[in-house]
N, C-alpha and C. Protein backbone atom coordinates (compact mmCIF):
# COMPACT_ATOMS: atom_id res chain seq x y z
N UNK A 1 81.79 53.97 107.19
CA UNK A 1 82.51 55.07 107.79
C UNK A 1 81.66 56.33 107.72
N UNK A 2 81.74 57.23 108.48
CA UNK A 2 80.48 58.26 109.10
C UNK A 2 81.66 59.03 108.86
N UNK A 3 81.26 60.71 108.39
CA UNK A 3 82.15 61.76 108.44
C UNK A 3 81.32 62.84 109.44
N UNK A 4 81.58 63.47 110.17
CA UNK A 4 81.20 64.81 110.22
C UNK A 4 82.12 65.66 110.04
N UNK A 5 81.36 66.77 109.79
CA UNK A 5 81.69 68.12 109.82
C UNK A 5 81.33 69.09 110.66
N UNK A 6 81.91 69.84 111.00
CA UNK A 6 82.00 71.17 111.54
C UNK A 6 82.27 72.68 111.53
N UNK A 7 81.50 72.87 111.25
CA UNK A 7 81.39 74.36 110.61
C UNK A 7 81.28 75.66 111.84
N UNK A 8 82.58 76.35 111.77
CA UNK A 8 82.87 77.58 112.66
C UNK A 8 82.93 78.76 112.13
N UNK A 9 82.22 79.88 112.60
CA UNK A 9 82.00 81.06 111.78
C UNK A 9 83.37 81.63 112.95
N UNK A 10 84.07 82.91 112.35
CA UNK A 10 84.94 83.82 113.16
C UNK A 10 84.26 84.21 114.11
N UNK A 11 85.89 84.45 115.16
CA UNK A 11 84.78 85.26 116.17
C UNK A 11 84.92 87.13 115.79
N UNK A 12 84.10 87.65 116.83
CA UNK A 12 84.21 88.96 116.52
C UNK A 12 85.28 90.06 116.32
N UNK A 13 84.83 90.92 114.99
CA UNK A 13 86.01 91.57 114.41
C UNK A 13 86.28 92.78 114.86
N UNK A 14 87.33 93.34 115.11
CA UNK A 14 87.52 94.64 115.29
C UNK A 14 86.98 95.54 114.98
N UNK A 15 86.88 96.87 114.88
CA UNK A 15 85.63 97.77 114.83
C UNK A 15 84.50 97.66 115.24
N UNK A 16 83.22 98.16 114.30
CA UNK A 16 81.98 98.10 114.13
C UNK A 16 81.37 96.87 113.96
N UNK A 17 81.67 95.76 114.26
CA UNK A 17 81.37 94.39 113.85
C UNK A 17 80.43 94.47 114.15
N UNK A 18 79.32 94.72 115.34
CA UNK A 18 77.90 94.71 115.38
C UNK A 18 77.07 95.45 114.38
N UNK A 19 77.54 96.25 113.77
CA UNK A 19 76.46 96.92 113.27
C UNK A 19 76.69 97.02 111.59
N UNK A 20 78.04 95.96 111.21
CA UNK A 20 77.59 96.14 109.89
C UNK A 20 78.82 94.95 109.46
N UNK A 21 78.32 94.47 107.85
CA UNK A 21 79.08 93.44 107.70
C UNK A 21 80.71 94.07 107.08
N UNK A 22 81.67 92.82 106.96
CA UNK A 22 83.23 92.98 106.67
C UNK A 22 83.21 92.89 105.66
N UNK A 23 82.74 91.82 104.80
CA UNK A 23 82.70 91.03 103.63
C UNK A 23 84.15 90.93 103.43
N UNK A 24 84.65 91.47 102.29
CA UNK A 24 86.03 91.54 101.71
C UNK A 24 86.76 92.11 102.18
N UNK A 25 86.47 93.04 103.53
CA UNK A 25 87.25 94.01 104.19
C UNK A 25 88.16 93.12 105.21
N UNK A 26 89.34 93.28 105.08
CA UNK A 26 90.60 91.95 105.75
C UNK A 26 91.41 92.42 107.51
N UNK A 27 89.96 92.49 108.08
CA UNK A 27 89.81 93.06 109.62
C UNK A 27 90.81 91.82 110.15
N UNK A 28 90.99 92.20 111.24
CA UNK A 28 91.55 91.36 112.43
C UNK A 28 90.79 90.94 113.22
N UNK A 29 90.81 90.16 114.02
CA UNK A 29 89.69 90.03 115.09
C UNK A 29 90.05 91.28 116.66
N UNK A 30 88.92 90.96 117.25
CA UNK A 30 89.20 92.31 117.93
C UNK A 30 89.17 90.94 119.61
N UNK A 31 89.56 91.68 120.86
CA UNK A 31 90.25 90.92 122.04
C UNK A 31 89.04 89.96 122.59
N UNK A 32 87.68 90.19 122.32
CA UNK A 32 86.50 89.63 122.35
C UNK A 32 86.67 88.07 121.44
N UNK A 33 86.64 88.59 120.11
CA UNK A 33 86.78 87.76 119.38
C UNK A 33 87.86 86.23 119.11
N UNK A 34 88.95 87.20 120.00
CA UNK A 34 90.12 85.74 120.35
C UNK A 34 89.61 85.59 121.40
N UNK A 35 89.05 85.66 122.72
CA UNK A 35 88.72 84.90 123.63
C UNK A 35 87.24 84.16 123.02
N UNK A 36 86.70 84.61 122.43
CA UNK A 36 85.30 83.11 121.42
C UNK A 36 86.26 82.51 120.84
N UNK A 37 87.54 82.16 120.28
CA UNK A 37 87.38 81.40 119.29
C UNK A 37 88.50 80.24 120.71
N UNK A 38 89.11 80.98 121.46
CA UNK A 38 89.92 80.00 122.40
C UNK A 38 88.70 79.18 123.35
N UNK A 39 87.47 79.62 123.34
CA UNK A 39 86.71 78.73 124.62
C UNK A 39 85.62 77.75 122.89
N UNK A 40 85.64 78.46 121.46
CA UNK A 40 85.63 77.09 121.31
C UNK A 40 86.30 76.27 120.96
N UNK A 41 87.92 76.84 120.37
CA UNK A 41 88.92 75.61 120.70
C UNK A 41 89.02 74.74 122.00
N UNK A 42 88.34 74.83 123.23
CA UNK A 42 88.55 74.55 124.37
C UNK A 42 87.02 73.68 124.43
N UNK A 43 85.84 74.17 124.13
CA UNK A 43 84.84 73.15 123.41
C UNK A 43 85.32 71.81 122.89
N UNK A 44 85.47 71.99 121.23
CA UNK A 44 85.89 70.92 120.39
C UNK A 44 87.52 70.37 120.56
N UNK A 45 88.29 70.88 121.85
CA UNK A 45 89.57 69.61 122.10
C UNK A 45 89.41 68.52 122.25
N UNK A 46 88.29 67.97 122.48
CA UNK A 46 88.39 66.31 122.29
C UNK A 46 87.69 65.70 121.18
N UNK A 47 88.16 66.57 120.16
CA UNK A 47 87.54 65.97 119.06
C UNK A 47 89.36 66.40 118.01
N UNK A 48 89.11 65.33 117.47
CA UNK A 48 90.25 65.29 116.12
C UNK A 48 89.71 65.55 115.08
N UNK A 49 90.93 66.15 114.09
CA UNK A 49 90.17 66.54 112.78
C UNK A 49 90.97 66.20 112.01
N UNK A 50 90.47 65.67 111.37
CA UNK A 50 91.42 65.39 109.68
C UNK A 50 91.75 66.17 108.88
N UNK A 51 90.91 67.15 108.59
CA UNK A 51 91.22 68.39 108.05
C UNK A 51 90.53 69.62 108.79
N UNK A 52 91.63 70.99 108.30
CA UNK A 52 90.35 72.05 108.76
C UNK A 52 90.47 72.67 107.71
N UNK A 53 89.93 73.44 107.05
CA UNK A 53 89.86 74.66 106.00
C UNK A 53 89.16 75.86 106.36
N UNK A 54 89.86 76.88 105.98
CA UNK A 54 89.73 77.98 106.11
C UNK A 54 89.75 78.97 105.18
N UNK A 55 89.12 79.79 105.30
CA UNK A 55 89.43 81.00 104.28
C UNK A 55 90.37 81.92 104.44
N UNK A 56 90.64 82.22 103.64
CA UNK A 56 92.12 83.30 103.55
C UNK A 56 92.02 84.47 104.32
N UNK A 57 91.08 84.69 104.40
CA UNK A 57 90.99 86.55 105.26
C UNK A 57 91.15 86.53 106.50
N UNK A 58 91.93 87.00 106.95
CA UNK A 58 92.90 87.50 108.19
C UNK A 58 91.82 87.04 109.78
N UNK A 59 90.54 86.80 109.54
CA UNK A 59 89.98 87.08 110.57
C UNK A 59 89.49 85.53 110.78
N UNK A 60 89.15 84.80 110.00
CA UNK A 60 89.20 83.21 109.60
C UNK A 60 90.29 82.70 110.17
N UNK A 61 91.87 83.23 109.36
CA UNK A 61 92.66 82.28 110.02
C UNK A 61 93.09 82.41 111.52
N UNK A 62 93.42 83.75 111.79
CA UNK A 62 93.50 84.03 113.05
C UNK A 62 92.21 82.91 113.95
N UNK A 63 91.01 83.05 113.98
CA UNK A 63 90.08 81.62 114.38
C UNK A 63 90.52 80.64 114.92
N UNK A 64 90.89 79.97 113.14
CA UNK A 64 91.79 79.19 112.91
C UNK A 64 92.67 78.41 113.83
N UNK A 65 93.94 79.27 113.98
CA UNK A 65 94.91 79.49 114.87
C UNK A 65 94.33 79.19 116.32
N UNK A 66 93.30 79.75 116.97
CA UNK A 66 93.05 79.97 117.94
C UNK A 66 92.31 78.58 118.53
N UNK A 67 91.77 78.11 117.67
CA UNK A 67 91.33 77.08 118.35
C UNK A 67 91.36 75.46 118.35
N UNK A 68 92.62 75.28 117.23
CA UNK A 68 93.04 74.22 116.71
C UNK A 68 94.11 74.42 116.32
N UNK A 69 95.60 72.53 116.39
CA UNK A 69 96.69 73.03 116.20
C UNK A 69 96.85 72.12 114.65
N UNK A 70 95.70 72.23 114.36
CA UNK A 70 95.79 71.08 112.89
C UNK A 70 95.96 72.49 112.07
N UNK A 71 97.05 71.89 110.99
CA UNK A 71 97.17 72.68 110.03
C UNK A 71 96.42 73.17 109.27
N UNK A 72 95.55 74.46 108.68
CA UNK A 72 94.31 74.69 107.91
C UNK A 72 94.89 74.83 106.93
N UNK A 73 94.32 74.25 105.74
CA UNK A 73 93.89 74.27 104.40
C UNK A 73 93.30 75.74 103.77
N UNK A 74 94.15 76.26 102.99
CA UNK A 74 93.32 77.69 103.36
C UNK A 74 92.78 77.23 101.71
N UNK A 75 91.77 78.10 101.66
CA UNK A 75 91.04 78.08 100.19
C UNK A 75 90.24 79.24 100.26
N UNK A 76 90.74 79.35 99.12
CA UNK A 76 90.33 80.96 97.99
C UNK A 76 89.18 80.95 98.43
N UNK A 77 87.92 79.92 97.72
CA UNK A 77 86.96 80.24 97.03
C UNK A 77 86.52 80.26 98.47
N UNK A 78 86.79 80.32 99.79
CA UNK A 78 85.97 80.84 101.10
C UNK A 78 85.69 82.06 101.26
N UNK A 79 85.03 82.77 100.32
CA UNK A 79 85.63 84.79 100.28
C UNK A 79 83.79 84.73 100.31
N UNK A 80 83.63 85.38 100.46
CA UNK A 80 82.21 86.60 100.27
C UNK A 80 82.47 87.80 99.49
N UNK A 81 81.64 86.99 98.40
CA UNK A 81 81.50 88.62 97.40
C UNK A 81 79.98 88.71 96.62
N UNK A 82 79.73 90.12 97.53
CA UNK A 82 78.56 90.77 97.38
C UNK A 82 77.37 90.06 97.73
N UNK A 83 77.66 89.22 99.15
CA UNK A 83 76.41 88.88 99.78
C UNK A 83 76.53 87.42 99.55
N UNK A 84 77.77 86.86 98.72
CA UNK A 84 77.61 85.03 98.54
C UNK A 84 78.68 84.70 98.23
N UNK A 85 79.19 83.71 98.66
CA UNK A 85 80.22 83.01 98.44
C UNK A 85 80.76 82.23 97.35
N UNK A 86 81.90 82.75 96.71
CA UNK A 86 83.00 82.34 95.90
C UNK A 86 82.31 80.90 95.57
């Protein structure tokens, strides 16, 4: 049995997102950013997932939401603090 994975970064966040990072800051995504994450939910629809996980911060799950109707797994330790991850 073969697993893959798939790994999706958010799409773009409200504000200044180009020019500087969020880290811990619990942005929303901005109207850009939900139309990336709906064309790659619209990408990966013919693919099933067994699980998805996500990180807790507002801009992840919103993603999330957007491009898959599988329930996400949210987990803590998905955070960025001070340049690396939980």
């Amino acid at each position: 049995m073969t697993a893959e994975i798939v790994f999706v970064r958010h799409g773009e966040t409200a504000g200044e997102s180009r020019i500087r990072l969020n880290g811990r800051t619990d942005v929303p995504l901005s109207d850009l950013g939900r139309d990336q994450m709906r064309r790659v939910g619209s990408a990966l629809a013919a693919h099933r997932f067994d699980r998805v996980l996500t990180s807790p911060m507002l801009r992840a799950r919103q993603s999330t939401s957007l491009m898959t109707t599988t329930a996400p797994e949210i987990i803590d330790g998905f955070t960025e603090q001070g340049g690396r991850y939980a």
